[in-house]
Protein backbone atom coordinates (compact mmCIF):
# COMPACT_ATOMS: atom_id res chain seq x y z
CA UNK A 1 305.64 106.34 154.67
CA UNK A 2 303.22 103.40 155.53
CA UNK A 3 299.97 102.52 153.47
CA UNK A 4 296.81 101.51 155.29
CA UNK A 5 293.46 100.14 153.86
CA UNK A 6 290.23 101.86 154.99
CA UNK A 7 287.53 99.01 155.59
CA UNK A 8 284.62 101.40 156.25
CA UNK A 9 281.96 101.78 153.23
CA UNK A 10 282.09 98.67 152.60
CA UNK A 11 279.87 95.42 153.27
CA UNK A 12 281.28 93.59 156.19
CA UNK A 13 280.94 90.06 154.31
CA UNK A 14 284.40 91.50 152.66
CA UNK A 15 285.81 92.65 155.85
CA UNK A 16 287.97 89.21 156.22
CA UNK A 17 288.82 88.68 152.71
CA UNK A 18 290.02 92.07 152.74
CA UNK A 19 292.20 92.18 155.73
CA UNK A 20 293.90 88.70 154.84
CA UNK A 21 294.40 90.07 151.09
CA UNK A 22 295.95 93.73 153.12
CA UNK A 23 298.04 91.73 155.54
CA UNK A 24 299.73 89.36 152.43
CA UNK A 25 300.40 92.05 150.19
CA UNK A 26 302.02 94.02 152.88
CA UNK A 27 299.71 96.79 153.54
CA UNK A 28 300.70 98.02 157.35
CA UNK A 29 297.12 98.57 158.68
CA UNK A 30 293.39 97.93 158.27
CA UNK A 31 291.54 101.08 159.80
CA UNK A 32 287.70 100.12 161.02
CA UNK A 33 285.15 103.21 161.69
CA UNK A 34 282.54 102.74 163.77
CA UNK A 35 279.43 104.05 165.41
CA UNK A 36 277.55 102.93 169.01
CA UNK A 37 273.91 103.61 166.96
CA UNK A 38 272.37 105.60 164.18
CA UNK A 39 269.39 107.37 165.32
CA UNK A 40 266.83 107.77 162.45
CA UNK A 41 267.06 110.89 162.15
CA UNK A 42 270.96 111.99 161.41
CA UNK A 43 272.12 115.85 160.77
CA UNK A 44 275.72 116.89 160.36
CA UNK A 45 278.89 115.66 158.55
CA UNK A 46 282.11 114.70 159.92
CA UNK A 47 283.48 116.45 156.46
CA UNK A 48 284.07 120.17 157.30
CA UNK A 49 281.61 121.80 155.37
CA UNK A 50 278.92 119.62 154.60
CA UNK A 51 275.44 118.96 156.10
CA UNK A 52 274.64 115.58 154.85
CA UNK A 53 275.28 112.35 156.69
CA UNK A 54 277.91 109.86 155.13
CA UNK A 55 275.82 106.89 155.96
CA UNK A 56 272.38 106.16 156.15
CA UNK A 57 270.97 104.63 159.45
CA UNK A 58 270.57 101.29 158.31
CA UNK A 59 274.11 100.59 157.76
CA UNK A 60 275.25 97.63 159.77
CA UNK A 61 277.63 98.21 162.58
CA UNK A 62 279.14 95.73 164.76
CA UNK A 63 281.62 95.90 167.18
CA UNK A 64 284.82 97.42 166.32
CA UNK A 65 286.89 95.62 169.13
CA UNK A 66 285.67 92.54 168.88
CA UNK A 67 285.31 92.57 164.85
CA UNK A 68 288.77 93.56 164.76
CA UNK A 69 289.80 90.38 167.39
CA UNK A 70 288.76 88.00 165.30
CA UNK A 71 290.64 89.82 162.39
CA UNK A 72 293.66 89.89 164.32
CA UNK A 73 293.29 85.98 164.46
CA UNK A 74 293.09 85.70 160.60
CA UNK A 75 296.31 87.79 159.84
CA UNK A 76 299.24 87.56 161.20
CA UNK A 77 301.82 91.39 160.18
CA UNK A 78 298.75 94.03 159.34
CA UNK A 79 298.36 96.35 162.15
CA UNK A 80 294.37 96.72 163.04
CA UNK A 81 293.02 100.17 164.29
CA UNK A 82 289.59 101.95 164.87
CA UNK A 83 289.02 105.10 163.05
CA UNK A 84 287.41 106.40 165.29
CA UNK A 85 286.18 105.20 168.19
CA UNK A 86 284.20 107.35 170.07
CA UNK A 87 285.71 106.49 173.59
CA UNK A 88 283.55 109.18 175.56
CA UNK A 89 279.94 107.54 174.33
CA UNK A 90 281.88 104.27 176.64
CA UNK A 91 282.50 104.35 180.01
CA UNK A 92 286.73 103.84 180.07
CA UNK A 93 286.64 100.94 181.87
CA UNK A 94 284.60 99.23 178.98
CA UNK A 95 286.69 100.62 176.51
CA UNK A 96 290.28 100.05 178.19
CA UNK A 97 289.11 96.43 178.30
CA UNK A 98 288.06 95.78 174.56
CA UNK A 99 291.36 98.10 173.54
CA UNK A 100 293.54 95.52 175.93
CA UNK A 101 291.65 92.62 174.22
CA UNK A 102 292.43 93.27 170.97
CA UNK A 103 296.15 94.37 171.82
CA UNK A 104 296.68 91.06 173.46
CA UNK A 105 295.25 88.91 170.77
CA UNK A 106 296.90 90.72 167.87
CA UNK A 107 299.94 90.31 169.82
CA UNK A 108 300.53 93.94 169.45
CA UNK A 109 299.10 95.54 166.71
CA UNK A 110 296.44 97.29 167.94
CA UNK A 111 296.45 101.04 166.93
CA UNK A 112 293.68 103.13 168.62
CA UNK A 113 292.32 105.95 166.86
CA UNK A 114 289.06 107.86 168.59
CA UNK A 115 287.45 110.90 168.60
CA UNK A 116 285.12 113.03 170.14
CA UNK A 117 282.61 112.31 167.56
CA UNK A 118 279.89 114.74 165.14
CA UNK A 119 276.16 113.36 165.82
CA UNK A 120 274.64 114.76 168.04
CA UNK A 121 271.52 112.73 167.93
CA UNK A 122 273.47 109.66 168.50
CA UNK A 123 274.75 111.10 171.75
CA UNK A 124 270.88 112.33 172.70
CA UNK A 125 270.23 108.66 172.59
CA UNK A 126 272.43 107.60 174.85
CA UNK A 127 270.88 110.51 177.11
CA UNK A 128 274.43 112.18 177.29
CA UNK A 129 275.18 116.13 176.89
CA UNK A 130 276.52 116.62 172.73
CA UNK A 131 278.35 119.50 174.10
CA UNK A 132 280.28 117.76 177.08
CA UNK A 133 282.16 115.45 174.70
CA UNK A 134 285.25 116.65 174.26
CA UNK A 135 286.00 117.32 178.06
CA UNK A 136 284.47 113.71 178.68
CA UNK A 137 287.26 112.01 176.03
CA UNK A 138 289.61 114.02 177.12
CA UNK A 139 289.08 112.48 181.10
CA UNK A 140 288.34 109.01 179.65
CA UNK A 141 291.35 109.02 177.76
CA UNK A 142 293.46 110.51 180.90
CA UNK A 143 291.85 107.47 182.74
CA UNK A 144 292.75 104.45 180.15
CA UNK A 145 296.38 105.54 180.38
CA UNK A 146 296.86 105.27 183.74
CA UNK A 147 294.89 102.00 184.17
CA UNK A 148 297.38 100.95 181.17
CA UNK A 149 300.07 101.90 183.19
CA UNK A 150 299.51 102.28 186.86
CA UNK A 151 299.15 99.08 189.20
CA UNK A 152 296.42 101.08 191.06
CA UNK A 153 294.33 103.90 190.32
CA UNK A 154 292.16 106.39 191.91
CA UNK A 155 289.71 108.85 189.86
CA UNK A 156 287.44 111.91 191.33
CA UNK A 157 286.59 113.66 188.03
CA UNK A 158 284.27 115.62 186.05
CA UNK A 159 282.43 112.52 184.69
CA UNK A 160 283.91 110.12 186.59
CA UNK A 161 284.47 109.13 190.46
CA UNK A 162 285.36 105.45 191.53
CA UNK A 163 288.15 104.50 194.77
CA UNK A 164 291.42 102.33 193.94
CA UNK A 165 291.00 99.77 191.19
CA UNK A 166 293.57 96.98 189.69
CA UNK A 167 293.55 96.47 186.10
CA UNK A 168 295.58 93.75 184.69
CA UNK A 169 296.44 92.65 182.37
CA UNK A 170 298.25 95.34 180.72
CA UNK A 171 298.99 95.48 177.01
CA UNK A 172 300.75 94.06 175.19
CA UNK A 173 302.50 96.87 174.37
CA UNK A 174 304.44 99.14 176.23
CA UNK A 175 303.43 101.21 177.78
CA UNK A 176 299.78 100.84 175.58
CA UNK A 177 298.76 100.64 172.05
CA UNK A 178 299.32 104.04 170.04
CA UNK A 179 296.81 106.82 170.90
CA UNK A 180 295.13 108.20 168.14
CA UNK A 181 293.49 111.17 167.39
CA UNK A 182 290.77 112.00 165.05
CA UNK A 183 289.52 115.35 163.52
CA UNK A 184 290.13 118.73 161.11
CA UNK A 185 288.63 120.67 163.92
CA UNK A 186 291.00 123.59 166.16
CA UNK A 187 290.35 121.31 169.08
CA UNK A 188 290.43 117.84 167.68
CA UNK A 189 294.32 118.91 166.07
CA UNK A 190 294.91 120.71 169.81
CA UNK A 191 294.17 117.17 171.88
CA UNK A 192 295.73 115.02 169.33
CA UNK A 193 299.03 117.66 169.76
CA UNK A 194 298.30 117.61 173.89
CA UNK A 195 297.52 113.78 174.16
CA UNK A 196 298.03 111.75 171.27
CA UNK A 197 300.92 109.75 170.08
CA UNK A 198 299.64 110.38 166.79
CA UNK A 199 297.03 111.88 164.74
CA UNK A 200 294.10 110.89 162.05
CA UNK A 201 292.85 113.52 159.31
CA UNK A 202 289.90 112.84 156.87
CA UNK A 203 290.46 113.26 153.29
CA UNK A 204 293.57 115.68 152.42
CA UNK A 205 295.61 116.00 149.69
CA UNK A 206 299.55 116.67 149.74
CA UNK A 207 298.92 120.34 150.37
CA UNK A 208 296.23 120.14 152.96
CA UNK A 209 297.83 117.61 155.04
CA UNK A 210 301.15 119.61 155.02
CA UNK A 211 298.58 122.66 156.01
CA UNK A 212 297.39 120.25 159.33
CA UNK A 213 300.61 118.97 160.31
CA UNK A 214 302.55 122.16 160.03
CA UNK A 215 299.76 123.53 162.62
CA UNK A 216 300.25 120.46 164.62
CA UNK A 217 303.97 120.66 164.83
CA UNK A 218 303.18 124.30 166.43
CA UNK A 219 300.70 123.54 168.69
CA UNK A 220 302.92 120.15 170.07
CA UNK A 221 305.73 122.87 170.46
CA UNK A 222 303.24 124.94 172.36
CA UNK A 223 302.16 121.83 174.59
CA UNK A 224 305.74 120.94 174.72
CA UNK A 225 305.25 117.46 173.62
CA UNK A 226 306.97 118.34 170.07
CA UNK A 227 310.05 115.63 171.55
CA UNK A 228 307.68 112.87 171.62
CA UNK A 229 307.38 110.40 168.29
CA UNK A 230 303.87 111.22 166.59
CA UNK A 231 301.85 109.79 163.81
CA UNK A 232 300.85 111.89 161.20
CA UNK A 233 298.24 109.72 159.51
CA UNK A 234 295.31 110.85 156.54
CA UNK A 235 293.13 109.46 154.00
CA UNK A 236 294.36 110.42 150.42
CA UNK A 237 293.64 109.35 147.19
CA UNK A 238 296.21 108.04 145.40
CA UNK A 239 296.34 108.32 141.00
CA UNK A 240 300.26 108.24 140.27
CA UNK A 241 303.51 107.33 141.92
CA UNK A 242 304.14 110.67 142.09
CA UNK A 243 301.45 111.52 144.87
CA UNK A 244 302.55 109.24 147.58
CA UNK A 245 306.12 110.60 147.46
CA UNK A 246 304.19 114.55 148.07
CA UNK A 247 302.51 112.74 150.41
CA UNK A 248 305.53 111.71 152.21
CA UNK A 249 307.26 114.91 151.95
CA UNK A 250 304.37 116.80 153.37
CA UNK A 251 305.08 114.40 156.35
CA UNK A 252 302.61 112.16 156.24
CA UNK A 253 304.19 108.98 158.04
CA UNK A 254 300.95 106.79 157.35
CA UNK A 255 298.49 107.34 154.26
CA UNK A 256 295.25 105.87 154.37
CA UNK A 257 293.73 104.58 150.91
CA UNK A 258 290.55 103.52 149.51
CA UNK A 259 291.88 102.07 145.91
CA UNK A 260 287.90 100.88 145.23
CA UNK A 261 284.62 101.77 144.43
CA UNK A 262 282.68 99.52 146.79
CA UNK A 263 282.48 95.93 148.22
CA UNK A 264 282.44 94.40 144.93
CA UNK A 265 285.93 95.43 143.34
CA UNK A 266 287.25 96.15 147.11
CA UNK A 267 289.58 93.20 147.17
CA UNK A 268 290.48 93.22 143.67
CA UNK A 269 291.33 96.97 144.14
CA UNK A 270 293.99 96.59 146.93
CA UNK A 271 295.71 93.63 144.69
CA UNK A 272 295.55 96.67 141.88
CA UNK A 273 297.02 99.35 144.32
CA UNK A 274 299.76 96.93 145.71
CA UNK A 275 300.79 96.27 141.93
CA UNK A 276 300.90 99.38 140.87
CA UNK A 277 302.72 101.35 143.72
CA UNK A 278 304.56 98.93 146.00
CA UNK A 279 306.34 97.33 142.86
């Protein structure tokens, strides 16, 4: 099992010190959220069961692709990957672009977690339909794949119509950057076992996440993509040795941590986490 660093909640003055700190103590990845805008107003949780927003809308948001870029140019083993990016708020040419970007610069270690997304005033913003966003990641994603991997494509969709395109270059690699996908929801776990080469959970512990990926093993039997590799990747929280090896045998093959309590001992928590549990 692989450990990765969660960057988001914290100030993004730390973001560099923190990767470069990940990448030398041999953490695998640095995981990014982000957000196109925060309306003012902001209902809803990504955490099943709440109701309260897990960030005010004055935090600052920048870029994932691009912050992540010039990460990948101050590191040099740490794989670098969005958690989530919410592909269908972007029209797929945009975001096939930024994920080839960062791909190519990292020389390969871009990892590509999105999801459909849970604020709904963020998407009345952007004047699209809250309830056509699954159907539209599921076509944008169908769309970056083949532009990954076709030398021409063709697209009369749902969402999105356009005659024969090139796309070049392609990434880095082959044949694209893992596809990701986020969510606890039924449909979130059925598209990650239908499209994804992998798939992102919240916050579980050992027993929850062997709960989702038990259910995911089923459903990718049901899709019959259960002989592809997959990702089974989750936040967890991490307070003895013993917990990452449950972790593991739950399945988990990547476990995201958060070993701080906020920008200020964020660095100096990863340094603890490394000492403690990879020896």
């Amino acid at each position: 099992m692989k450990i990765g660093v969660a960057l988001g909640m914290l100030h993004p003055r730390v973001f560099e010190e923190l990767a470069i700190e990940a990448d030398q103590l041999g953490y695998s990845t640095a995981w990014m959220p982000e957000h196109l805008v925060f309306p003012t107003t902001m209902t809803g949780s990504p955490h099943p069961g709440e109701n309260t927003p897990p960030v005010p809308p004055s935090t600052p948001v920048f870029d994932v692709f691009a912050m992540l870029s010039y990460l990948a140019g101050r590191t040099e083993r740490i794989r670098l990957g969005t958690n989530v990016y919410l592909l269908g708020l972007r029209h797929p040419f945009v975001a096939a672009r930024a994920i080839v970007t960062l791909d190519a610069v990292s020389n390969g270690r871009a990892d590509v977690g999105v999801g459909a997304g849970w604020l709904r005033t963020e998407w009345d913003a952007t004047g699209m339909d809250f309830s056509t966003r699954g159907r539209r990641l599921d076509e944008a994603l169908s769309i970056c794949r083949r532009l990954f991997t076709e030398e021409t494509i063709t697209h009369r969709g749902e969402f999105y119509r356009f005659e024969e395109v090139m796309f070049e270059p392609k990434p880095t690699q082959s044949p694209h950057p893992p596809i990701l996908i986020g969510g606890e929801s039924k449909p979130a776990l059925r598209r990650a076992a239908r499209m994804g080469d992998g798939w992102i959970g919240m916050l579980n512990t050992p027993e929850t996440a062997r709960e989702r990926i038990e259910e995911l093993d089923s459903l990718r039997r049901e899709f019959g993509t259960d002989g592809q590799a997959f990702r089974f990747i989750t936040g967890g929280t991490v307070t003895r040795r013993e917990e990452l090896t449950q972790f593991e045998d739950a399945g988990v093959t990547d476990l995201i941590v958060r070993p701080f309590a906020g920008t200020r001992d964020a660095v100096d928590g990863v340094r603890r986490f490394a000492d403690q549990y990879f020896g």
